[in-house]
C-alpha atoms as a PDB file:
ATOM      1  CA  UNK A   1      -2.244   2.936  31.079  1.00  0.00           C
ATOM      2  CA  UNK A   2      -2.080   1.334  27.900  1.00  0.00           C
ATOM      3  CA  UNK A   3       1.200  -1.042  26.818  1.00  0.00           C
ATOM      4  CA  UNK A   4       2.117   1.424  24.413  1.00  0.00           C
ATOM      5  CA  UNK A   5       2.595   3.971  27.374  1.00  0.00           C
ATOM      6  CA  UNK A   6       5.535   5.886  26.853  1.00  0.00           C
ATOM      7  CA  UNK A   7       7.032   4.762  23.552  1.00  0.00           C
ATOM      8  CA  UNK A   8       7.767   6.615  21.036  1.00  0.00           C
ATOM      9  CA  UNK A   9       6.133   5.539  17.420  1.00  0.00           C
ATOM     10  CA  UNK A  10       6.806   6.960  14.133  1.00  0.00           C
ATOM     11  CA  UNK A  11       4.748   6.565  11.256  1.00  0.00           C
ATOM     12  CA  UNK A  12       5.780   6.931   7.491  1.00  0.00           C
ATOM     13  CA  UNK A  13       2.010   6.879   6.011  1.00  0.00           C
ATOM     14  CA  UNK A  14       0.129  10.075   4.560  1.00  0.00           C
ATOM     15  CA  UNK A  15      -1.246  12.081   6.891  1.00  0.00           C
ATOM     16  CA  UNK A  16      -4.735  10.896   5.481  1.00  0.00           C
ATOM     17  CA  UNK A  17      -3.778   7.210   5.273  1.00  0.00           C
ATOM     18  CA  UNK A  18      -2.488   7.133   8.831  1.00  0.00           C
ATOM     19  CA  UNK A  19      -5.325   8.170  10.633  1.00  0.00           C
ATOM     20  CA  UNK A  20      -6.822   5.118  11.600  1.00  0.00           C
ATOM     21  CA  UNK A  21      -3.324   3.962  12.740  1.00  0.00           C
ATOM     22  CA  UNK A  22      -2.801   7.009  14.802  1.00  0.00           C
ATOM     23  CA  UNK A  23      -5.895   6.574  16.533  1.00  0.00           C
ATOM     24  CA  UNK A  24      -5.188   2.369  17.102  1.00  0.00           C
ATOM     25  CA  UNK A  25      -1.486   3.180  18.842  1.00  0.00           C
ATOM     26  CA  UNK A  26      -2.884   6.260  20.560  1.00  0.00           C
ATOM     27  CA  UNK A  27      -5.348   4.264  22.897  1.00  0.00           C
ATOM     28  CA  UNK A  28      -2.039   1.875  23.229  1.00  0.00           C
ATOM     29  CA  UNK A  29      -0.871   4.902  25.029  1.00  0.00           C
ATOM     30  CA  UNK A  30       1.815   5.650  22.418  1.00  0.00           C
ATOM     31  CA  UNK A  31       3.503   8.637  21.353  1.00  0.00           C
ATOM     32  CA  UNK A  32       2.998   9.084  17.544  1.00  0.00           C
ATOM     33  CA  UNK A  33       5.491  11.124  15.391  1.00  0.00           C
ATOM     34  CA  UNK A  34       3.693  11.196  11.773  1.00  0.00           C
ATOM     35  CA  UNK A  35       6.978  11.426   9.390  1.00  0.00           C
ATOM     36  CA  UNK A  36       4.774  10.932   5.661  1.00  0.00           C
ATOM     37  CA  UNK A  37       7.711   9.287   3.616  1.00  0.00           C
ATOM     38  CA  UNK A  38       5.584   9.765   0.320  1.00  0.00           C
ATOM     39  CA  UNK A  39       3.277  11.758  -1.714  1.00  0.00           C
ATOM     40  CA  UNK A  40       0.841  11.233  -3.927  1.00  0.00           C
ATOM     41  CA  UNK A  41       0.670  13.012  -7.677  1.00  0.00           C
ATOM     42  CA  UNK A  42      -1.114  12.346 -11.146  1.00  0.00           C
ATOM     43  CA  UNK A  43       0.436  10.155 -12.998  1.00  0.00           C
ATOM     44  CA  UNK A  44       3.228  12.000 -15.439  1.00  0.00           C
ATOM     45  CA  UNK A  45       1.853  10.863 -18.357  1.00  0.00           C
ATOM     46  CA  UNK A  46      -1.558   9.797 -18.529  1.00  0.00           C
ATOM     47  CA  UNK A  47      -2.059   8.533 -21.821  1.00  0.00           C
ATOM     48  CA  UNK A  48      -1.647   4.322 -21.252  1.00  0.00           C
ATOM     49  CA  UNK A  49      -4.088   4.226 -18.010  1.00  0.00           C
ATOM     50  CA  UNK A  50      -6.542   7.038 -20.424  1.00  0.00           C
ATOM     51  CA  UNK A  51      -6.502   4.398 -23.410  1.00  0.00           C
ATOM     52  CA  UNK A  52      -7.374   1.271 -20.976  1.00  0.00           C
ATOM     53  CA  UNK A  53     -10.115   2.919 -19.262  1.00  0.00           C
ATOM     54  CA  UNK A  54     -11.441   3.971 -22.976  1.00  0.00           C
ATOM     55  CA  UNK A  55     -11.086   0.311 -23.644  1.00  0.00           C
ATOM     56  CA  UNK A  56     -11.998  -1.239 -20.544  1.00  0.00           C
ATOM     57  CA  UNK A  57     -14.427  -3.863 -22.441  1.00  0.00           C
ATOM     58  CA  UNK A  58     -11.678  -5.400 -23.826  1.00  0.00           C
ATOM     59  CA  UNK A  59     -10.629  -6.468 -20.347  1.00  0.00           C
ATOM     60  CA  UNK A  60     -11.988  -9.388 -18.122  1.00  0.00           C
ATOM     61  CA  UNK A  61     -10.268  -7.786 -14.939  1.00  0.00           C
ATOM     62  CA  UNK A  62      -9.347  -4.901 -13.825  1.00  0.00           C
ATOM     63  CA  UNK A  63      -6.720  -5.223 -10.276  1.00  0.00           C
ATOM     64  CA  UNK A  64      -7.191  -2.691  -7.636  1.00  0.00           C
ATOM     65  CA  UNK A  65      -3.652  -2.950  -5.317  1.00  0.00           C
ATOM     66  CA  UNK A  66      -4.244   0.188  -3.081  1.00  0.00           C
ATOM     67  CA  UNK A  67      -6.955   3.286  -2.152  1.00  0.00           C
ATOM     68  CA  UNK A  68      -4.575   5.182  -3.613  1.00  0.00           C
ATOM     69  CA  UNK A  69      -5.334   3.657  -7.111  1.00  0.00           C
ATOM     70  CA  UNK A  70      -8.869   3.985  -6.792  1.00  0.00           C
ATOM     71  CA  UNK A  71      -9.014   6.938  -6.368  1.00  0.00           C
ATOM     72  CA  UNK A  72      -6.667   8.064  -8.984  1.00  0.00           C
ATOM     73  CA  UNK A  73      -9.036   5.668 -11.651  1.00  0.00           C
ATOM     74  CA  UNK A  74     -12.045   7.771 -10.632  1.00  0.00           C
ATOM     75  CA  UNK A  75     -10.133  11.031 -10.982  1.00  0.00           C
ATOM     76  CA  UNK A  76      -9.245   9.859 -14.385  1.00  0.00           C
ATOM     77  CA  UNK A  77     -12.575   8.666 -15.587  1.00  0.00           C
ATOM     78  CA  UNK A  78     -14.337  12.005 -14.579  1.00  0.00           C
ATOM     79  CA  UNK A  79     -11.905  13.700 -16.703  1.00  0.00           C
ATOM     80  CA  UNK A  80     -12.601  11.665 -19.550  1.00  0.00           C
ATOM     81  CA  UNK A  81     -16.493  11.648 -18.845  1.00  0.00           C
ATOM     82  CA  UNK A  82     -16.712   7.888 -18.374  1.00  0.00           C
ATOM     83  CA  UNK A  83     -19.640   6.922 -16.049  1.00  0.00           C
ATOM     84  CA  UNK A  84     -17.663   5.421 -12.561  1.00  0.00           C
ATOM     85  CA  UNK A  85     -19.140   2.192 -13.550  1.00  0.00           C
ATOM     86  CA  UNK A  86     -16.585  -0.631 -14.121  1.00  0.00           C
ATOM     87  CA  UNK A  87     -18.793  -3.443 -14.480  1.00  0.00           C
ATOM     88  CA  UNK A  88     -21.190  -1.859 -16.944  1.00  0.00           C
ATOM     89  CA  UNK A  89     -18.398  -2.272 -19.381  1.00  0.00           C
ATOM     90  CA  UNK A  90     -18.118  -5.952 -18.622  1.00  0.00           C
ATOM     91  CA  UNK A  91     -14.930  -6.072 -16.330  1.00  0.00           C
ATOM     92  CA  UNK A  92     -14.791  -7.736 -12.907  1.00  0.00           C
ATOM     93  CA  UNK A  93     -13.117  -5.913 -10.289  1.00  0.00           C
ATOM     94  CA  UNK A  94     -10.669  -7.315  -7.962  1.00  0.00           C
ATOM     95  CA  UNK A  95      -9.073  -5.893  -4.464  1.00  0.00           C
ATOM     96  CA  UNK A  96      -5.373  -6.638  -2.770  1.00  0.00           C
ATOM     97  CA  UNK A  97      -7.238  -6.345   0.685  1.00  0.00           C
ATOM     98  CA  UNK A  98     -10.329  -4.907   2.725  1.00  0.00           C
ATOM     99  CA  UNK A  99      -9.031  -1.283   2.655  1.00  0.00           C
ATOM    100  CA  UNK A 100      -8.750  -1.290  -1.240  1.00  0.00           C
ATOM    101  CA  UNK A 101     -12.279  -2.869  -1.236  1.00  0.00           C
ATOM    102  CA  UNK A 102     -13.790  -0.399   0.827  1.00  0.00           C
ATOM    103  CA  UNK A 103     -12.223   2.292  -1.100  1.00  0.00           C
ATOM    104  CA  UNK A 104     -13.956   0.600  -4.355  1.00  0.00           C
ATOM    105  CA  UNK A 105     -17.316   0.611  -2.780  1.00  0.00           C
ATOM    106  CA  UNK A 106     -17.218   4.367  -1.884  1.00  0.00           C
ATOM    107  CA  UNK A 107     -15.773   5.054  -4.905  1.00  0.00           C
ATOM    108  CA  UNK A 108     -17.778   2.760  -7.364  1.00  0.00           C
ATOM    109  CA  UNK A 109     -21.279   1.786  -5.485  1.00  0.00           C
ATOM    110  CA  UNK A 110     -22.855   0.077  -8.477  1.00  0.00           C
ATOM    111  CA  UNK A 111     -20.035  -2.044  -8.336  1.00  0.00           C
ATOM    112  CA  UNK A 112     -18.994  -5.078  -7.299  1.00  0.00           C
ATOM    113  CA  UNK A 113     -15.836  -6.648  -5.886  1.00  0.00           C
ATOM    114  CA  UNK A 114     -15.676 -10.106  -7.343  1.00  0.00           C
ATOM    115  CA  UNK A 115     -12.244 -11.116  -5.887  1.00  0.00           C
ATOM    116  CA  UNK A 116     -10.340 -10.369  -2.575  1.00  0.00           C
ATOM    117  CA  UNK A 117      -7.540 -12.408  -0.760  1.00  0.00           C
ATOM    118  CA  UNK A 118      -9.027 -13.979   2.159  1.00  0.00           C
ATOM    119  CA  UNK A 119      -5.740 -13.399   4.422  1.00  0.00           C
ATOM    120  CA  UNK A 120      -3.046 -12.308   2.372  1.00  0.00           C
ATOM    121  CA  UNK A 121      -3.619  -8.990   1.697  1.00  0.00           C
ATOM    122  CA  UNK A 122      -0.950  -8.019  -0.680  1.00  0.00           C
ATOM    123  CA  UNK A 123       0.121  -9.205  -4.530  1.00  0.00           C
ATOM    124  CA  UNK A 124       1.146 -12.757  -3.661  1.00  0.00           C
ATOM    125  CA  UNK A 125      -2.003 -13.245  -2.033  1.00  0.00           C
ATOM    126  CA  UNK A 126      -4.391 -11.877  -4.784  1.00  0.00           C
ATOM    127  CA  UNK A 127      -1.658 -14.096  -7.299  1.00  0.00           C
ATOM    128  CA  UNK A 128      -2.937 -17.354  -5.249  1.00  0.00           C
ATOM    129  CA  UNK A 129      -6.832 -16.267  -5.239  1.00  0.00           C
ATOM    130  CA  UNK A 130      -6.111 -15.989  -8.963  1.00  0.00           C
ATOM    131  CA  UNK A 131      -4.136 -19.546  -9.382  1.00  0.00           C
ATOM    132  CA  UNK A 132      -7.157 -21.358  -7.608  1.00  0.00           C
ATOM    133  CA  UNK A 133      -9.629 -19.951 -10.418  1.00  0.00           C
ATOM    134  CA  UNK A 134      -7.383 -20.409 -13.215  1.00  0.00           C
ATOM    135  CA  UNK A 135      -6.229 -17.140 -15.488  1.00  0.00           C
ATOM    136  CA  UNK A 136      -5.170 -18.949 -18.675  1.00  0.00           C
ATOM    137  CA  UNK A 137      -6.539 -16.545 -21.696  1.00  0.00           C
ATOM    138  CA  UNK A 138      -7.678 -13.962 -19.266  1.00  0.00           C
ATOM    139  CA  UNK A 139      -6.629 -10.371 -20.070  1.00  0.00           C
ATOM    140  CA  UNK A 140      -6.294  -8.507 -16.729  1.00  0.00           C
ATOM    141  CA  UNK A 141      -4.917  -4.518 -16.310  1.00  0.00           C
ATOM    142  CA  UNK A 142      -3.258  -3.379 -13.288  1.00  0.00           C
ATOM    143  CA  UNK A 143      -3.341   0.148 -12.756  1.00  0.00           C
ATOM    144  CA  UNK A 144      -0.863   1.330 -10.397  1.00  0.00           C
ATOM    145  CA  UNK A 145       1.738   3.766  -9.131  1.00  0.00           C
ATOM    146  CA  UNK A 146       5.183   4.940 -10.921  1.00  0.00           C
ATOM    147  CA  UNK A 147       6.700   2.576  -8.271  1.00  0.00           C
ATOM    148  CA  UNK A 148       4.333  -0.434  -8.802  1.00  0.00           C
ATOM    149  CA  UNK A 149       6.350  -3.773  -8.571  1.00  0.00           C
ATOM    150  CA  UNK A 150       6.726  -6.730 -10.610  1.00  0.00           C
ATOM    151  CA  UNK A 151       5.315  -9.055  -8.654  1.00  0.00           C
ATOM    152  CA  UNK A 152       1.723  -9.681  -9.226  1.00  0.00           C
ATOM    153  CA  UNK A 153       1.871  -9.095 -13.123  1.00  0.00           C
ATOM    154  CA  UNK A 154       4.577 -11.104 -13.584  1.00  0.00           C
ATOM    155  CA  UNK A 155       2.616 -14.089 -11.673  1.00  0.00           C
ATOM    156  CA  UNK A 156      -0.569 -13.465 -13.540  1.00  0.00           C
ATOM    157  CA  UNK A 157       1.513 -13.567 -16.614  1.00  0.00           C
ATOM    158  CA  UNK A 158       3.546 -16.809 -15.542  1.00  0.00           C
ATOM    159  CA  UNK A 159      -0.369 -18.675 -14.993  1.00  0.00           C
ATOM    160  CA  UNK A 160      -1.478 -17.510 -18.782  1.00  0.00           C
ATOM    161  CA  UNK A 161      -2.555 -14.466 -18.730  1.00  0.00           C
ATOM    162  CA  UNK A 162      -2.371 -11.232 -20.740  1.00  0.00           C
ATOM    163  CA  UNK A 163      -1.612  -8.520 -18.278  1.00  0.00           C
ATOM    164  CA  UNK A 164      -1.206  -4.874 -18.761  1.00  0.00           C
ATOM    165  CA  UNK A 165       0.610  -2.471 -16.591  1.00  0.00           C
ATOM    166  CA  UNK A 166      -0.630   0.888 -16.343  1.00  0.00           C
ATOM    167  CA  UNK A 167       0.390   4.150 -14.302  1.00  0.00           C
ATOM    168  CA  UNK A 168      -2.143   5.605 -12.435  1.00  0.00           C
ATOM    169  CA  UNK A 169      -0.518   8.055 -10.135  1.00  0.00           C
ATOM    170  CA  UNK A 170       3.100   9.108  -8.918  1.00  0.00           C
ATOM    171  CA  UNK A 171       5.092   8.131  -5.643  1.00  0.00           C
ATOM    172  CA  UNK A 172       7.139  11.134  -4.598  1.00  0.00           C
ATOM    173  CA  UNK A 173       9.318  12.448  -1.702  1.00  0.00           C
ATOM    174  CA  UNK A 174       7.911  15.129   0.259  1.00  0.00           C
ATOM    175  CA  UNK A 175      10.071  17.689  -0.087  1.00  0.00           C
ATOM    176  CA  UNK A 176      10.354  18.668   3.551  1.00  0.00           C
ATOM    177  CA  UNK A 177      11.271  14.188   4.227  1.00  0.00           C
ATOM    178  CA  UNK A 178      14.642  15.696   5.043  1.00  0.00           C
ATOM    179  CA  UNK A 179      14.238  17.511   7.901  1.00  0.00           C
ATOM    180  CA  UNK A 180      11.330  15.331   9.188  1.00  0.00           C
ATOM    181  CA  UNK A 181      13.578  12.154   9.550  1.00  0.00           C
ATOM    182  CA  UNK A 182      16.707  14.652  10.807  1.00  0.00           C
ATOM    183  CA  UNK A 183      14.201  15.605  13.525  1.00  0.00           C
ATOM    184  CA  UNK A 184      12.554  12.589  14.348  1.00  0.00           C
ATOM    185  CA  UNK A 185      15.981  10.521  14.336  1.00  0.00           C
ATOM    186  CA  UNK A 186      17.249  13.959  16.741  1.00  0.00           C
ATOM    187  CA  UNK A 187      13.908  13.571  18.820  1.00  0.00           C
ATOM    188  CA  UNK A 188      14.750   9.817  19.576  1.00  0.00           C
ATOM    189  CA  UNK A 189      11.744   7.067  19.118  1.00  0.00           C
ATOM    190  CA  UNK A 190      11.164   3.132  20.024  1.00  0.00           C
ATOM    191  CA  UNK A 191       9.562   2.000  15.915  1.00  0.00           C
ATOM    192  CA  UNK A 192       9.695   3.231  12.896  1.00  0.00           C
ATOM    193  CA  UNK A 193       6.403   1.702  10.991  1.00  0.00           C
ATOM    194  CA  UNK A 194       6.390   1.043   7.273  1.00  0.00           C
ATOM    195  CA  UNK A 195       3.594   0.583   5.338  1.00  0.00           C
ATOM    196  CA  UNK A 196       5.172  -0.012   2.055  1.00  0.00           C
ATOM    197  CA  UNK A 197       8.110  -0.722   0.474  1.00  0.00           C
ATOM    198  CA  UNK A 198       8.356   3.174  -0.955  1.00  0.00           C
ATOM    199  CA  UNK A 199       7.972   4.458   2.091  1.00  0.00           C
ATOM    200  CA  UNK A 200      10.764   2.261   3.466  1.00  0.00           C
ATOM    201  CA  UNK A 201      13.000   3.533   0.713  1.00  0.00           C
ATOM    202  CA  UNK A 202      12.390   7.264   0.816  1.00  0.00           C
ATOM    203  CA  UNK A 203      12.908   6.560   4.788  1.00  0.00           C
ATOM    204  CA  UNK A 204      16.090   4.886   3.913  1.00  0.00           C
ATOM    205  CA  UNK A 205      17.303   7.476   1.435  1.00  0.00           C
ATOM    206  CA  UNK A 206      16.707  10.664   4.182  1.00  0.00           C
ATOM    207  CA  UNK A 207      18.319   9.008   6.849  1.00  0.00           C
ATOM    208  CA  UNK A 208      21.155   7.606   5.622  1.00  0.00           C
ATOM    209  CA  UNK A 209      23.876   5.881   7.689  1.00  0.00           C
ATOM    210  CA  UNK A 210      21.486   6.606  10.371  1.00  0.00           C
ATOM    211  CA  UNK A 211      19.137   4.271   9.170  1.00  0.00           C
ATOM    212  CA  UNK A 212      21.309   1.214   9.869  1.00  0.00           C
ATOM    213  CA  UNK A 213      19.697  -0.604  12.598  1.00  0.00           C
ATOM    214  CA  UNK A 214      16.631   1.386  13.890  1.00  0.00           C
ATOM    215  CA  UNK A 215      14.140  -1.084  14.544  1.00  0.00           C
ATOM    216  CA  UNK A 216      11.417  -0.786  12.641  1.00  0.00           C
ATOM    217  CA  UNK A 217       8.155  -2.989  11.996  1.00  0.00           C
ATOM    218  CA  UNK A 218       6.270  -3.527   8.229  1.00  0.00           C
ATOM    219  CA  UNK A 219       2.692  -4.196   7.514  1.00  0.00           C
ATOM    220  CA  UNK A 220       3.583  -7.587   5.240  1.00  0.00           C
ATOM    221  CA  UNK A 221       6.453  -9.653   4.145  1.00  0.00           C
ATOM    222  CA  UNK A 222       7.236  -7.662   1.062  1.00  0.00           C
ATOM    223  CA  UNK A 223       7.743  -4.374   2.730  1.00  0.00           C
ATOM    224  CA  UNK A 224       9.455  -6.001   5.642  1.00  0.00           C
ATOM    225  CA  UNK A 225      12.062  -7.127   3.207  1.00  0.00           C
ATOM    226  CA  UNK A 226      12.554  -3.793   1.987  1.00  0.00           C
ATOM    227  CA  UNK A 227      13.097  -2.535   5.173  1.00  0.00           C
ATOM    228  CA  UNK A 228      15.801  -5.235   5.875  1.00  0.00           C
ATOM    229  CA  UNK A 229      17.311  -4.832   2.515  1.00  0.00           C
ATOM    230  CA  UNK A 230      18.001  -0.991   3.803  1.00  0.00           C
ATOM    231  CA  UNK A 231      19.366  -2.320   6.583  1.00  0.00           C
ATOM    232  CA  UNK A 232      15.986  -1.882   9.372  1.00  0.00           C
ATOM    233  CA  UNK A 233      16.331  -4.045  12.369  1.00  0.00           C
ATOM    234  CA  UNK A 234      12.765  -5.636  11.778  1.00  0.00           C
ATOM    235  CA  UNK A 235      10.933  -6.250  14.391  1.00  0.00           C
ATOM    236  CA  UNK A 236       7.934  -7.895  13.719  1.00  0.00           C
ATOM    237  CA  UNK A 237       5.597  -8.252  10.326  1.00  0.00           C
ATOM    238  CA  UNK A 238       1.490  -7.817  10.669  1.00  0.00           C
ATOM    239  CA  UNK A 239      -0.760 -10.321  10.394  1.00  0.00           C
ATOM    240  CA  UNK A 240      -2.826  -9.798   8.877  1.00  0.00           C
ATOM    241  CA  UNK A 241      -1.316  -6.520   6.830  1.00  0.00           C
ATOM    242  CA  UNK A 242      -4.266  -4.134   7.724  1.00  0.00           C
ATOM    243  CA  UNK A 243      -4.015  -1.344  10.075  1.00  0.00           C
ATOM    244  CA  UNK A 244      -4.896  -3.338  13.089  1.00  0.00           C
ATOM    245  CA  UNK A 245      -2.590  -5.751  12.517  1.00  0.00           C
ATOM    246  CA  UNK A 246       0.495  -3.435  12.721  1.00  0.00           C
ATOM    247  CA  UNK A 247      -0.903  -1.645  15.159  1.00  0.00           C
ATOM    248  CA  UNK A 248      -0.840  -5.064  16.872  1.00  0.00           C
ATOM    249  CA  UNK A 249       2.976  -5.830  15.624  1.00  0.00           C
ATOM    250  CA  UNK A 250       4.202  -2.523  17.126  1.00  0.00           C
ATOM    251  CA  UNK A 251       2.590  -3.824  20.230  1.00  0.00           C
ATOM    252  CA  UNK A 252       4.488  -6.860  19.751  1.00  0.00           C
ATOM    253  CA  UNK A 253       7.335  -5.652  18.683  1.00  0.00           C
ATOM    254  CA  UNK A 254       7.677  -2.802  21.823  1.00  0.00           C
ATOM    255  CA  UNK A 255       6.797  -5.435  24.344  1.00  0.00           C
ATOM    256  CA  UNK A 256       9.563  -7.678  23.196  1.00  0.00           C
ATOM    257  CA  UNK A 257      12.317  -4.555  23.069  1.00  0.00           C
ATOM    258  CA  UNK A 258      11.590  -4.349  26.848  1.00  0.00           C
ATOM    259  CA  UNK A 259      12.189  -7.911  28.324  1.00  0.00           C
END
């Protein structure tokens, strides 16, 4: 029996996105409910991340955050009929973790990722890779979603550099979040699991009052914030913020709830 046995887990990641979780907190012996807080769509108006990748020689990095933004800079190349090499045009490629780097690597074989946060997998992490190599001068774009924070590009900015911000792709509510959360919250369940700071918020939003103090776990500091900000009883944060890792903090996290 594994120490999951019996508990109740629900998970706010994209069906696709979650499978490796489900699989991780299954052989725990959990019960997953799969509530997908967000969606993915092309961006609404294509025409700044189409002029960058046109331009992409003008850049000496390109900043890969998520999967999600790989794969909507691929997308978007094909339509324009660029070859899906990055580094032929003279940028380096960097990666907020080992999920967005092994996303790059299916995505662009020929090339390769030149930067990676060792632990920190998330923007204040690939900030401090950046601060030990020095930025000053360097002119970096950071495709990303509708959503995309202010947190990286504003540090890369603060250090020297030139930094823009593109959209890639959109963040939406399913439409069916509703009735997902109503059930889920009717259903009962131990953790909620966040996996970003949208999906916290589009939690938030559907539930409502009933959101106040569900305990709830986050894959890294920022989105654990978020989740407290909406009023989540956090539980415990991964380390390190990979799928593993919160599989490991729900672990945590249930096996402290029962003491």
């Amino acid at each position: 029996m594994g120490a999951l046995a019996g508990r109740r887990i629900v998970l706010t990641r994209r069906a696709g996105q979650a499978s490796p979780l489900v699989t991780l907190l299954q052989e725990r012996g959990a019960t997953v409910v799969e509530v997908p807080a967000i969606e993915i769509g092309p961006a609404p108006d294509p025409t700044g991340l189409d002029a960058a990748l046109q331009a992409l020689d003008r850049y000496d990095w390109i900043v890969f955050t998520s999967a999600n933004t790989v794969n909507a800079v691929l997308g978007r190349m094909a339509v324009l009929g660029l070859e899906p090499r990055l580094g032929a045009r003279g940028v380096k490629v960097a990666a907020v973790g080992p999920a967005t780097a092994a996303a790059l690597r299916q995505a662009f074989p020929a090339d390769r990722v030149a930067l990676a946060p060792e632990a920190s997998f998330r923007a204040a992490g690939v900030a401090e890779a950046f601060s030990k190599r020095g930025v000053a001068g360097a002119c970096f774009l950071l495709p990303g979603s509708t959503r995309a924070r202010e947190e990286l590009p504003a540090a890369l900015r603060g250090a020297g550099a030139t930094v823009d911000v593109v959209v890639a792709y959109a963040t939406v509510e399913p439409p069916d979040l509703g009735e997902r959360v109503s059930h889920a919250l009717a259903e009962g369940f131990d953790l909620v699991a966040f996996a970003s700071p949208s999906a916290v918020e589009a939690f938030a939003q559907a539930a409502g009052e009933r959101a106040q103090g569900l305990r709830a776990v986050a894959i890294g500091p920022t989105t654990a914030e978020a989740a407290r900000a909406a009023g989540f009883d956090v539980r415990a944060v991964a380390s390190p913020s990979t799928a593993e890792g919160l599989a490991a903090a729900v672990e945590a996290a249930a096996l402290t709830a029962s003491r």
